[in-house]
PDB file of N, CA and C in Angstrom:
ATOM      1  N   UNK A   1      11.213  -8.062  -2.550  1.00  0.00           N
ATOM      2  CA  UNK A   1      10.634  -7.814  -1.236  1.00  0.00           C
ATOM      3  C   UNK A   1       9.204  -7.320  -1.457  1.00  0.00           C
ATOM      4  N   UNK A   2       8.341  -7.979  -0.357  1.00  0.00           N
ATOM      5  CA  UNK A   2       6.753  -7.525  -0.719  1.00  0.00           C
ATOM      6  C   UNK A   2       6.600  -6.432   0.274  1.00  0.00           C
ATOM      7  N   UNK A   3       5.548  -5.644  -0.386  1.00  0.00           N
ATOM      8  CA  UNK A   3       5.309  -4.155   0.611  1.00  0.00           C
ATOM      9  C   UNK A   3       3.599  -4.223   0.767  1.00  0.00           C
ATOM     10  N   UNK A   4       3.787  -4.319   2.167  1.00  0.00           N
ATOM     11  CA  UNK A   4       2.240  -4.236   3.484  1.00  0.00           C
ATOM     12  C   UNK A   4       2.250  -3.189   3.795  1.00  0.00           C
ATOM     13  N   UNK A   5       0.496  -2.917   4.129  1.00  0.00           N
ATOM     14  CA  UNK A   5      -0.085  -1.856   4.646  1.00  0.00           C
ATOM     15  C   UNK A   5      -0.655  -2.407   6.209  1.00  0.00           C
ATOM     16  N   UNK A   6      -0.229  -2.241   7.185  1.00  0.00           N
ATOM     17  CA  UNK A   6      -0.100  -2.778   8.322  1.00  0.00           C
ATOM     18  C   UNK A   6      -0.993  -1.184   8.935  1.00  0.00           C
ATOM     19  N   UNK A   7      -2.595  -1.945   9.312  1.00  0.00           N
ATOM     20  CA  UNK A   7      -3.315  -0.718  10.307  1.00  0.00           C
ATOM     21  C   UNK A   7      -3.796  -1.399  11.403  1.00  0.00           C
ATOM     22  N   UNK A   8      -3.923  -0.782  12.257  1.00  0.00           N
ATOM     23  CA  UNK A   8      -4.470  -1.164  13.622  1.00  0.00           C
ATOM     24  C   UNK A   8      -4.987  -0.067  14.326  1.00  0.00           C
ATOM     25  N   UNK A   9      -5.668  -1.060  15.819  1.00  0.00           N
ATOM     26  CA  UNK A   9      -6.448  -0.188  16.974  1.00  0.00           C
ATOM     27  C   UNK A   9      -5.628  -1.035  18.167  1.00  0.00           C
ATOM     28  N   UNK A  10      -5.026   0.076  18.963  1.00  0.00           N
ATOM     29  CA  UNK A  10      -4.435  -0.204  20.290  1.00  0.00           C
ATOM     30  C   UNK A  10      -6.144  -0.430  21.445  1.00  0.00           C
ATOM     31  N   UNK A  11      -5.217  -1.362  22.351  1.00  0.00           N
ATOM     32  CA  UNK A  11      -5.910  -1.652  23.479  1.00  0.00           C
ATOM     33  C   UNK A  11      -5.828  -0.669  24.126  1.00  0.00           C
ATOM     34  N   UNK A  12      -6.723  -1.154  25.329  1.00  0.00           N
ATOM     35  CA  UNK A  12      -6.431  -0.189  26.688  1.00  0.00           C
ATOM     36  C   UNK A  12      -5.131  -0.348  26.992  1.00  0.00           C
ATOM     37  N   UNK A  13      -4.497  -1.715  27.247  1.00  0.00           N
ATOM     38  CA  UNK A  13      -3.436  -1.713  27.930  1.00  0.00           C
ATOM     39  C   UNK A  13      -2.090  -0.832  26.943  1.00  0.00           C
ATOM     40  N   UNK A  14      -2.606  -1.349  25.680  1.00  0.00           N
ATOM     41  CA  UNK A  14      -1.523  -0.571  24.634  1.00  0.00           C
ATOM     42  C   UNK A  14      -1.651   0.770  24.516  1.00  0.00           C
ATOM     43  N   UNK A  15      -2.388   1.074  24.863  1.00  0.00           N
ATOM     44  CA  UNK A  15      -2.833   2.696  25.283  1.00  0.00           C
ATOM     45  C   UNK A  15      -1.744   3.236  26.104  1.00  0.00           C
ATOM     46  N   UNK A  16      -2.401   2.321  27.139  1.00  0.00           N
ATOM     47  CA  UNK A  16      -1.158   3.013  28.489  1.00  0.00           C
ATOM     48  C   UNK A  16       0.380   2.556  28.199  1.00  0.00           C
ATOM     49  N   UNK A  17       1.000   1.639  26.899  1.00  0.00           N
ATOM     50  CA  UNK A  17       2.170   1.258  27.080  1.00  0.00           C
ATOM     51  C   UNK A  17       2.598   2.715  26.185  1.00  0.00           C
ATOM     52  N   UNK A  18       1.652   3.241  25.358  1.00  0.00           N
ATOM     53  CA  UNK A  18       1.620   4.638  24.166  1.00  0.00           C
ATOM     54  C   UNK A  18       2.349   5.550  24.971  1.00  0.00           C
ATOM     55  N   UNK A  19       1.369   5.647  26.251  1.00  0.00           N
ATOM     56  CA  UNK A  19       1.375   7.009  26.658  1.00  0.00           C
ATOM     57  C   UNK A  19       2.955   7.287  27.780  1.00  0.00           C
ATOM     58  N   UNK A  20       3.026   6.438  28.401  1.00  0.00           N
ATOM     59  CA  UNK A  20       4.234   5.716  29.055  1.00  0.00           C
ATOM     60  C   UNK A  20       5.308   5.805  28.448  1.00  0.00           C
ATOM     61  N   UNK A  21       5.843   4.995  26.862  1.00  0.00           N
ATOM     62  CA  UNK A  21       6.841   5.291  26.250  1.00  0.00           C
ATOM     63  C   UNK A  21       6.737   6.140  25.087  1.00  0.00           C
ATOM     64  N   UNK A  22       5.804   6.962  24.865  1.00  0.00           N
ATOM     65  CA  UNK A  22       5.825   7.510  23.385  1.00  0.00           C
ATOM     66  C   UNK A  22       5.817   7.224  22.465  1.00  0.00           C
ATOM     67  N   UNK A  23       5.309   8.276  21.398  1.00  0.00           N
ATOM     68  CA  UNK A  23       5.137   7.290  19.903  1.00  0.00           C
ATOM     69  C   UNK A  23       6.506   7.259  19.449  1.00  0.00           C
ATOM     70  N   UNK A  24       7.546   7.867  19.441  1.00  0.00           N
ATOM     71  CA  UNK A  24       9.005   7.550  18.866  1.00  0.00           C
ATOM     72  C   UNK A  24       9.083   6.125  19.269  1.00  0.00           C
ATOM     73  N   UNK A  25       9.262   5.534  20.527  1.00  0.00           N
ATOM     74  CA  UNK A  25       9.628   4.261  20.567  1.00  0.00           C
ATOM     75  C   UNK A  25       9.267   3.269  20.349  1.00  0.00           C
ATOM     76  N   UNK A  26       7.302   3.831  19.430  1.00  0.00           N
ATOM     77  CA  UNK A  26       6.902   2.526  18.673  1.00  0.00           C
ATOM     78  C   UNK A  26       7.455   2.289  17.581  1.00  0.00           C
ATOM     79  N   UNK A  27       8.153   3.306  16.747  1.00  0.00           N
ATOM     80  CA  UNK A  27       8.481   3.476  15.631  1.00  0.00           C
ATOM     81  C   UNK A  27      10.186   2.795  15.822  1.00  0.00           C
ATOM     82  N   UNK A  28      10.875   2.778  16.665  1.00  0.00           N
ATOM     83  CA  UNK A  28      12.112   2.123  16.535  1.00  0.00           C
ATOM     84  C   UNK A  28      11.702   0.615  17.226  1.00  0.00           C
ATOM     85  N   UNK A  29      10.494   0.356  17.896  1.00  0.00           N
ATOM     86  CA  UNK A  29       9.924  -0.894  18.195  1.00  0.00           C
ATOM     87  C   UNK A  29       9.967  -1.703  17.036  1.00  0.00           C
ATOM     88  N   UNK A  30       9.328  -1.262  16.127  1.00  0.00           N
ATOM     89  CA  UNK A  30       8.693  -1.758  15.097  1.00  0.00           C
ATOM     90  C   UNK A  30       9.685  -1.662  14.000  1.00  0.00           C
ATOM     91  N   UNK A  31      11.049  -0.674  13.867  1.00  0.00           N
ATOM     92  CA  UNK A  31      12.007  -1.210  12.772  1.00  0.00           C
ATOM     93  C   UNK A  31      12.781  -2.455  13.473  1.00  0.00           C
ATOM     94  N   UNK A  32      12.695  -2.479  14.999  1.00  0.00           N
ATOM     95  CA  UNK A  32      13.958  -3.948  15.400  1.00  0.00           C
ATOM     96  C   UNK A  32      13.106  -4.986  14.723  1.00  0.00           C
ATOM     97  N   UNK A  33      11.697  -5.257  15.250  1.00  0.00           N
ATOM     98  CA  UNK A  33      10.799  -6.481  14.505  1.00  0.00           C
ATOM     99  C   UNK A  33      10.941  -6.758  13.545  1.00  0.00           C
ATOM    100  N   UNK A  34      10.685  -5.963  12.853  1.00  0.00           N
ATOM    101  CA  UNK A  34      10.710  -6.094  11.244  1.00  0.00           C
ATOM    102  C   UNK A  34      11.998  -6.706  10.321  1.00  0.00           C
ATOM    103  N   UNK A  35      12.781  -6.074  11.630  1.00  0.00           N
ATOM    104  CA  UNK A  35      14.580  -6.318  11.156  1.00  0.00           C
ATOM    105  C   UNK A  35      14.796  -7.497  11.231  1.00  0.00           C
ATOM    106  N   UNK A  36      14.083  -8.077  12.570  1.00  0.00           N
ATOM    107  CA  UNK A  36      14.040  -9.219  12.945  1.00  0.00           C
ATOM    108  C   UNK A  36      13.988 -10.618  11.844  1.00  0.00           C
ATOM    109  N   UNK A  37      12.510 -10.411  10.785  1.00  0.00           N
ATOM    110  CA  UNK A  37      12.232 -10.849  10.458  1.00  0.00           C
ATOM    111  C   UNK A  37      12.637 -10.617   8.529  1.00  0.00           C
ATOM    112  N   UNK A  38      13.566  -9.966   8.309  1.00  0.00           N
ATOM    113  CA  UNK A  38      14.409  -9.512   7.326  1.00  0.00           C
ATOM    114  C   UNK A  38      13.415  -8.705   6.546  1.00  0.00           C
ATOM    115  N   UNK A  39      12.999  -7.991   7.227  1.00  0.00           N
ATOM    116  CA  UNK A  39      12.377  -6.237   6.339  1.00  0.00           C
ATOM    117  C   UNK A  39      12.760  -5.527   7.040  1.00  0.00           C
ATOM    118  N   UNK A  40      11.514  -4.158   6.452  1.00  0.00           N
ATOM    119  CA  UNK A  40      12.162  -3.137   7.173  1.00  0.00           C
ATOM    120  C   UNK A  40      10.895  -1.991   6.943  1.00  0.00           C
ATOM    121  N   UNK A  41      11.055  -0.931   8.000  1.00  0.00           N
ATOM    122  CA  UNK A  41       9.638   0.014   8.177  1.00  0.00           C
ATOM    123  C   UNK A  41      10.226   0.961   7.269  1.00  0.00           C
ATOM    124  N   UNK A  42       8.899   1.619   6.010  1.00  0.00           N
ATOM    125  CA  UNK A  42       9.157   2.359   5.230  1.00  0.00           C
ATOM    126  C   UNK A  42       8.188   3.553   5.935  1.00  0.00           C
ATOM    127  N   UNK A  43       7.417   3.772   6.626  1.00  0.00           N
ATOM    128  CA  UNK A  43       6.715   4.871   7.196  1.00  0.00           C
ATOM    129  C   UNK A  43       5.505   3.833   7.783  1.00  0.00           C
ATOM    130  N   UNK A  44       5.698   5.159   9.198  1.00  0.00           N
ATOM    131  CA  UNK A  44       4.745   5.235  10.067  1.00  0.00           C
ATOM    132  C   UNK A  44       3.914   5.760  10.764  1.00  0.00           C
ATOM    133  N   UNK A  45       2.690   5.843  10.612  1.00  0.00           N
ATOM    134  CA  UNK A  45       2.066   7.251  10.610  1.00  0.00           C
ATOM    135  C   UNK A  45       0.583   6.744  11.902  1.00  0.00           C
ATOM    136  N   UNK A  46       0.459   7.636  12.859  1.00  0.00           N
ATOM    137  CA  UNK A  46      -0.824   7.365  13.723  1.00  0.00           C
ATOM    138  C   UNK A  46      -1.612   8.220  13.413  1.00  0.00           C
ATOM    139  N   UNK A  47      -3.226   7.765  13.698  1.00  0.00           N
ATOM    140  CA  UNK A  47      -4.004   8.348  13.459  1.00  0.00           C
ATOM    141  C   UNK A  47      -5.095   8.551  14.215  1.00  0.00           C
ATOM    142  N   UNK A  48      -6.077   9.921  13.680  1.00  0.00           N
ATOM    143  CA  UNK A  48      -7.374   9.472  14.538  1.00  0.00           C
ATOM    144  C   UNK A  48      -8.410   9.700  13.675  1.00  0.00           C
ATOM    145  N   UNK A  49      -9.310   8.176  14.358  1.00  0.00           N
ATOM    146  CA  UNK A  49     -10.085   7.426  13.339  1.00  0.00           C
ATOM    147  C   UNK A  49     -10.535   6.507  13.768  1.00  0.00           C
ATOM    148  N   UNK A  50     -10.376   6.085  12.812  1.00  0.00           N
ATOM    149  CA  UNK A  50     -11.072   4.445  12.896  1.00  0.00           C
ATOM    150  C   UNK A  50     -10.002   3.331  13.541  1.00  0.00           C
ATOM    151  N   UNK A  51      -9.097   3.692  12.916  1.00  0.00           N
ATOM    152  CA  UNK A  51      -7.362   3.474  13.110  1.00  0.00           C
ATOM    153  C   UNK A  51      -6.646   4.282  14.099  1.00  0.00           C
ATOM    154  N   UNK A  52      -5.610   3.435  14.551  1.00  0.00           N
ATOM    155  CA  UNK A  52      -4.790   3.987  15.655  1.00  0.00           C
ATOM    156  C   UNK A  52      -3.511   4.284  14.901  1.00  0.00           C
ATOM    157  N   UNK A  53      -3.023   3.590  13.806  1.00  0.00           N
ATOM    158  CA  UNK A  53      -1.861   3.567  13.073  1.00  0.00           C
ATOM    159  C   UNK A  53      -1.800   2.891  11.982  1.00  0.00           C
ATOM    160  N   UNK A  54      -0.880   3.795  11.163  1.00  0.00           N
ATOM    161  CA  UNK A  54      -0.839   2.992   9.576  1.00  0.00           C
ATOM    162  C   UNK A  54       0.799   2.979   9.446  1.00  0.00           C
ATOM    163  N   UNK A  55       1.324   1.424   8.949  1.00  0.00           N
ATOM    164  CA  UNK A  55       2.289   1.692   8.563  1.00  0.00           C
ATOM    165  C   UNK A  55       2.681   0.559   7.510  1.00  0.00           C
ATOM    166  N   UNK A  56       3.634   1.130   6.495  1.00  0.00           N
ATOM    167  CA  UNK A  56       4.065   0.604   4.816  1.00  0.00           C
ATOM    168  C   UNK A  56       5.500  -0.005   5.807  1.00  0.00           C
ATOM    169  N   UNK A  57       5.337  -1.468   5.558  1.00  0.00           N
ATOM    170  CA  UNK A  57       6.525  -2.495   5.751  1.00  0.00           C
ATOM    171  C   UNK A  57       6.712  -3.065   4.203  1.00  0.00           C
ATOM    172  N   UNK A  58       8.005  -3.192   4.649  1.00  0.00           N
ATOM    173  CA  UNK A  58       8.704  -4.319   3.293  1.00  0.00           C
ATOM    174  C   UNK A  58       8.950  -5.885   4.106  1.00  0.00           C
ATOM    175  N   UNK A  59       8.134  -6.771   3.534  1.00  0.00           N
ATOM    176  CA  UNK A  59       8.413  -7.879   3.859  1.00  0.00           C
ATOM    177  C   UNK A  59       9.289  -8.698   2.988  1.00  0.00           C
ATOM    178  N   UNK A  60       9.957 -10.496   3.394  1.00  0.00           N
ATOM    179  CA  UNK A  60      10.590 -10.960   2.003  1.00  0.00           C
ATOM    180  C   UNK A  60       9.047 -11.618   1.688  1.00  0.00           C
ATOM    181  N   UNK A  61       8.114 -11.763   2.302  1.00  0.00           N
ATOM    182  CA  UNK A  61       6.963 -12.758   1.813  1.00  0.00           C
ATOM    183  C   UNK A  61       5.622 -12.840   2.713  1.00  0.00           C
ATOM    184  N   UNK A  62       4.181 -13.064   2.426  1.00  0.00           N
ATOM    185  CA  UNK A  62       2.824 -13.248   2.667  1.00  0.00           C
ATOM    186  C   UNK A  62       3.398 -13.812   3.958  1.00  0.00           C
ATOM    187  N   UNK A  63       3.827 -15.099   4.164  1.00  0.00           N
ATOM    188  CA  UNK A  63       4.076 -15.515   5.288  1.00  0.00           C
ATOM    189  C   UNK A  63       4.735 -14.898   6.262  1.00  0.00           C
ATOM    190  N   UNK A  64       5.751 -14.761   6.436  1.00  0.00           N
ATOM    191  CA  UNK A  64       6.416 -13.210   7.173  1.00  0.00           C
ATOM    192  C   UNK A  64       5.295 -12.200   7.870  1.00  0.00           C
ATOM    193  N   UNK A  65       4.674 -11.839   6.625  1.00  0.00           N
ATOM    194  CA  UNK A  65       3.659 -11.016   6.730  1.00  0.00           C
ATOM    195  C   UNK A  65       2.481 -11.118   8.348  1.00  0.00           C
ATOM    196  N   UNK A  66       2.115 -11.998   7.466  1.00  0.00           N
ATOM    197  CA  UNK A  66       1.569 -13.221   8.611  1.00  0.00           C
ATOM    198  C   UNK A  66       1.745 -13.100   9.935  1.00  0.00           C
ATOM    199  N   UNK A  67       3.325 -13.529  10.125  1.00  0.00           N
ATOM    200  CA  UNK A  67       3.690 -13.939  11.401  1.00  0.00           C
ATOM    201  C   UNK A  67       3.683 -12.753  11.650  1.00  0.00           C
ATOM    202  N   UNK A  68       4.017 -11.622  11.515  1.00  0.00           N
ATOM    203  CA  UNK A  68       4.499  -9.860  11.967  1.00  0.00           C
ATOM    204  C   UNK A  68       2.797 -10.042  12.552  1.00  0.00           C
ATOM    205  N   UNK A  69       1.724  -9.926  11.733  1.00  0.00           N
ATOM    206  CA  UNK A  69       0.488  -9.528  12.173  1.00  0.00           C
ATOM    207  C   UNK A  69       0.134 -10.374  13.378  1.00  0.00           C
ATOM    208  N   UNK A  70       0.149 -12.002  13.465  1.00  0.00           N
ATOM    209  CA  UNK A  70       0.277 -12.802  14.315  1.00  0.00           C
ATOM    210  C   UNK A  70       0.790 -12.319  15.740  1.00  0.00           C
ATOM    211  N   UNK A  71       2.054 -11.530  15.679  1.00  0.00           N
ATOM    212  CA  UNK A  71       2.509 -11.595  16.725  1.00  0.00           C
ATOM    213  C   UNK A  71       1.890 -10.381  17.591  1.00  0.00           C
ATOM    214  N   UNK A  72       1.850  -9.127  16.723  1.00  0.00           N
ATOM    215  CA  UNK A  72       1.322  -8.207  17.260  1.00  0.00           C
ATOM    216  C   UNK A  72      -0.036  -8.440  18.029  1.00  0.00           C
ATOM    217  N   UNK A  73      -1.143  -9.267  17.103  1.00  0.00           N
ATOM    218  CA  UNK A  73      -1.943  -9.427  17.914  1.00  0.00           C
ATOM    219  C   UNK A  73      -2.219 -10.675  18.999  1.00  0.00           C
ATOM    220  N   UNK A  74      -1.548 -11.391  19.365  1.00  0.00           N
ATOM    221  CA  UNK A  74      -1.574 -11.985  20.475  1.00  0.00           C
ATOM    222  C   UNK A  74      -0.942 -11.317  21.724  1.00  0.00           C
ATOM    223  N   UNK A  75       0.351 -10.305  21.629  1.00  0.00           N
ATOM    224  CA  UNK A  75       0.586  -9.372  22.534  1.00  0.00           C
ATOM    225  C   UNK A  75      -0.620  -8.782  23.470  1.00  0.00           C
ATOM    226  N   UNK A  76      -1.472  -8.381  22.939  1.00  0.00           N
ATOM    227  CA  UNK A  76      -2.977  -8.049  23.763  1.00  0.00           C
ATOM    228  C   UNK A  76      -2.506  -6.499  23.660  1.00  0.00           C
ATOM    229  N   UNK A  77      -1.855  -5.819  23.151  1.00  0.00           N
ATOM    230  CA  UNK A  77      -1.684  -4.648  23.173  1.00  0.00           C
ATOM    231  C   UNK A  77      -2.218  -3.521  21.761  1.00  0.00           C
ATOM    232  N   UNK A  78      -2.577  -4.552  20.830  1.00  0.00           N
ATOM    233  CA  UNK A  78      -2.777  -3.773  19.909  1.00  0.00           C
ATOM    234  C   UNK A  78      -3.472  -4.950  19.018  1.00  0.00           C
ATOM    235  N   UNK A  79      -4.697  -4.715  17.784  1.00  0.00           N
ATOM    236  CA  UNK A  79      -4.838  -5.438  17.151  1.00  0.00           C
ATOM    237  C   UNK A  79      -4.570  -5.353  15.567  1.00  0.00           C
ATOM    238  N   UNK A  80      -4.369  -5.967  14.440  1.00  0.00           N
ATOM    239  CA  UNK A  80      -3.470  -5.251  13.653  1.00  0.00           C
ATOM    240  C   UNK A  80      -4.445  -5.883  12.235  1.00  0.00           C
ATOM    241  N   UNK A  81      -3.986  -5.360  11.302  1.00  0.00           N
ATOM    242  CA  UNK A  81      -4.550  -6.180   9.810  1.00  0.00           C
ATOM    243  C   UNK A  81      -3.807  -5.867   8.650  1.00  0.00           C
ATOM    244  N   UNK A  82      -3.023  -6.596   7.979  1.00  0.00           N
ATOM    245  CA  UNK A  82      -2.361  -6.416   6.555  1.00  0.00           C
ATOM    246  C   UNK A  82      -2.885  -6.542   5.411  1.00  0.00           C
ATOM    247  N   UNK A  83      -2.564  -6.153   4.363  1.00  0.00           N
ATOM    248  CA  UNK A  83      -2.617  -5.583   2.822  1.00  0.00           C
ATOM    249  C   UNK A  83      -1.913  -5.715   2.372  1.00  0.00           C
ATOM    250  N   UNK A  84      -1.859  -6.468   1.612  1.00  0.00           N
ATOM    251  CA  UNK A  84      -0.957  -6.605   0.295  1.00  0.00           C
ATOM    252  C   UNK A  84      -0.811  -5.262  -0.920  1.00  0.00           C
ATOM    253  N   UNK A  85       0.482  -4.879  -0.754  1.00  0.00           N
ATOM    254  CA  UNK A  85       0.467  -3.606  -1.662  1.00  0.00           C
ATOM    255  C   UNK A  85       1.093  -4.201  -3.240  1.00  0.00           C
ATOM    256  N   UNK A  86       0.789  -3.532  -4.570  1.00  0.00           N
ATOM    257  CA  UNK A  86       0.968  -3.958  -5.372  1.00  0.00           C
ATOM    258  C   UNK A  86       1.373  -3.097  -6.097  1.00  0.00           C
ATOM    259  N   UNK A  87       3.122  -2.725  -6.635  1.00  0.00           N
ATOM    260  CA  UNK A  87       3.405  -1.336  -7.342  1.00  0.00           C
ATOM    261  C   UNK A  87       2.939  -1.400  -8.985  1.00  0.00           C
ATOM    262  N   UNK A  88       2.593  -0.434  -9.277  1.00  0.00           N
ATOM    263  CA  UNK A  88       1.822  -0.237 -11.026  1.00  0.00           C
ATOM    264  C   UNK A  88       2.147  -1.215 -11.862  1.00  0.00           C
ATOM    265  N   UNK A  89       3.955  -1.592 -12.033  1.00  0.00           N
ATOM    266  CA  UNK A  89       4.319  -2.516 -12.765  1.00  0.00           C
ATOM    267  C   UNK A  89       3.872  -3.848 -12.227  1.00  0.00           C
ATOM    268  N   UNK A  90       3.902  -4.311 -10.790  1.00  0.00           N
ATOM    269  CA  UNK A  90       2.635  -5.712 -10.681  1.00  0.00           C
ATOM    270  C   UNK A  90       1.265  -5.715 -11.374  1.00  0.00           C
ATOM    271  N   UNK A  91       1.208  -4.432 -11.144  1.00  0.00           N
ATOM    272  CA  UNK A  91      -0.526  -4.360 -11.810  1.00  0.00           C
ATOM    273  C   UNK A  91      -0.278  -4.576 -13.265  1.00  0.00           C
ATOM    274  N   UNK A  92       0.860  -3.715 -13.655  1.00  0.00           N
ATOM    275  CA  UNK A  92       0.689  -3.790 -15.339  1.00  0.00           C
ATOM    276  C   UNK A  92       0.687  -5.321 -15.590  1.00  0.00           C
ATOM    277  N   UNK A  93       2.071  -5.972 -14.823  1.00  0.00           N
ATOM    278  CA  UNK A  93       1.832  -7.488 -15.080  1.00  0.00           C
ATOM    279  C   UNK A  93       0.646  -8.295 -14.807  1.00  0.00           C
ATOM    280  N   UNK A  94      -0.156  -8.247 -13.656  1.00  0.00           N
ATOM    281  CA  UNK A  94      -1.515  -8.772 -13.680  1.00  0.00           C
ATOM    282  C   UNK A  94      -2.420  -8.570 -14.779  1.00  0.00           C
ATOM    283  N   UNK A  95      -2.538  -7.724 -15.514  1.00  0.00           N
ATOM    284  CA  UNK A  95      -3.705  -7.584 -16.060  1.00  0.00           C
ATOM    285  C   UNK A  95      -2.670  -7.997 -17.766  1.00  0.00           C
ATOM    286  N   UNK A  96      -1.950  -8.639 -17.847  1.00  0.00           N
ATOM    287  CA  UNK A  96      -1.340  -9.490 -18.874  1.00  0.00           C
ATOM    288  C   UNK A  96      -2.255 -10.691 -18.666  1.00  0.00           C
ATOM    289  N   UNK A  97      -2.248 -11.362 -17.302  1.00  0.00           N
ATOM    290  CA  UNK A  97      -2.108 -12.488 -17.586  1.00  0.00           C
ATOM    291  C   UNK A  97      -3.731 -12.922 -17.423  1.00  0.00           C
ATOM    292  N   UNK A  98      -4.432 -13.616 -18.069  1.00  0.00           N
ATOM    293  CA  UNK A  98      -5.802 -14.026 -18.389  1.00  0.00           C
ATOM    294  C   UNK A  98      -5.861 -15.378 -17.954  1.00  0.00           C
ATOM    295  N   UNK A  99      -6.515 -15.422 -16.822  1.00  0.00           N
ATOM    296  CA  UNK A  99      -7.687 -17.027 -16.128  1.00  0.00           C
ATOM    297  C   UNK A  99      -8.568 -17.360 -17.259  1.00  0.00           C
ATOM    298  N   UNK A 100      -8.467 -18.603 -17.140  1.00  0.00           N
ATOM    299  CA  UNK A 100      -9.714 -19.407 -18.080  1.00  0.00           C
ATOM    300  C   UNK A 100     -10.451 -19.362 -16.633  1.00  0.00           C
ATOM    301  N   UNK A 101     -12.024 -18.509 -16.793  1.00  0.00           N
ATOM    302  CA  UNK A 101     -12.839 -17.823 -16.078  1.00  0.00           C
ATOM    303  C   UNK A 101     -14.117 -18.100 -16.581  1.00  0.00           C
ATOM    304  N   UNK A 102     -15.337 -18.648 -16.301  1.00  0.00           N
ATOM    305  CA  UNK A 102     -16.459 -18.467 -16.792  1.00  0.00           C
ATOM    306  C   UNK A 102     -17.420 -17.939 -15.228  1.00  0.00           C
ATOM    307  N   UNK A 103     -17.771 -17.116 -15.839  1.00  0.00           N
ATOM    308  CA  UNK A 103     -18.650 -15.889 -14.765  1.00  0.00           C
ATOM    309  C   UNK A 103     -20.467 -16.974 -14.146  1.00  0.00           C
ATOM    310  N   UNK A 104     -20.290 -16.937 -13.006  1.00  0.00           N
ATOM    311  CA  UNK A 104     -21.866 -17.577 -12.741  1.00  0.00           C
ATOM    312  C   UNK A 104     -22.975 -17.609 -13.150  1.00  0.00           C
ATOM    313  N   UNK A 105     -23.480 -18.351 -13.469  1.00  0.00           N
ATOM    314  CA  UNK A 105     -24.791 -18.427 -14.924  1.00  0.00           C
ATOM    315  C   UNK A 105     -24.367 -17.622 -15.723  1.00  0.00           C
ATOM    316  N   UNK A 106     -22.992 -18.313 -16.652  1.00  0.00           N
ATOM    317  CA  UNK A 106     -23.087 -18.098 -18.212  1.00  0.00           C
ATOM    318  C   UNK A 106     -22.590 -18.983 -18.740  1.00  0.00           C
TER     319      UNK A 106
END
């Protein structure tokens, strides 16, 4: 299972859907979706900032991914952006594996 960093900025209108139902019921909003789509919400955290909310999903895949961000932002209620998270042992494995790479003018 792949793990996203899912942040966003609510609309006006998502503003008023905030203030109306509370932040608890974005947070069980957002485990049915996810469920939906065979993950699941590992934390969810709002903020103030730049960002309205940050939250760590487990997806099965990029595409998934995708569609979760897709959907949120055509709703008109919120606009959203994902990250690909990568745990140490991906990293350890990335930096195994070597591209035949030649760098621009050399």
């Amino acid at each position: 299972m792949a793990k996203f960093l899912f942040s966003g900025t609510y609309t006006p209108k998502g503003l008023k859907g905030l203030i109306e139902e509370g932040g608890s019921s974005r947070i069980e909003a957002a485990k049915k979706s996810l469920a939906s789509m065979g993950g699941s919400l590992e934390s969810f955290y709002f903020a103030l900032g730049e960002k309205d909310f940050y939250i760590i999903v487990n997806l099965p895949d990029n595409a998934t991914a995708a569609s979760v961000t897709m959907a949120g932002c055509i709703s008109d209620t919120f606009s959203i952006k994902s990250v690909v998270l990568m745990t140490p042992a991906e990293m350890d494995e990335s930096i195994k594996k070597r591209p035949d790479f030649r760098p621009p003018g050399e």
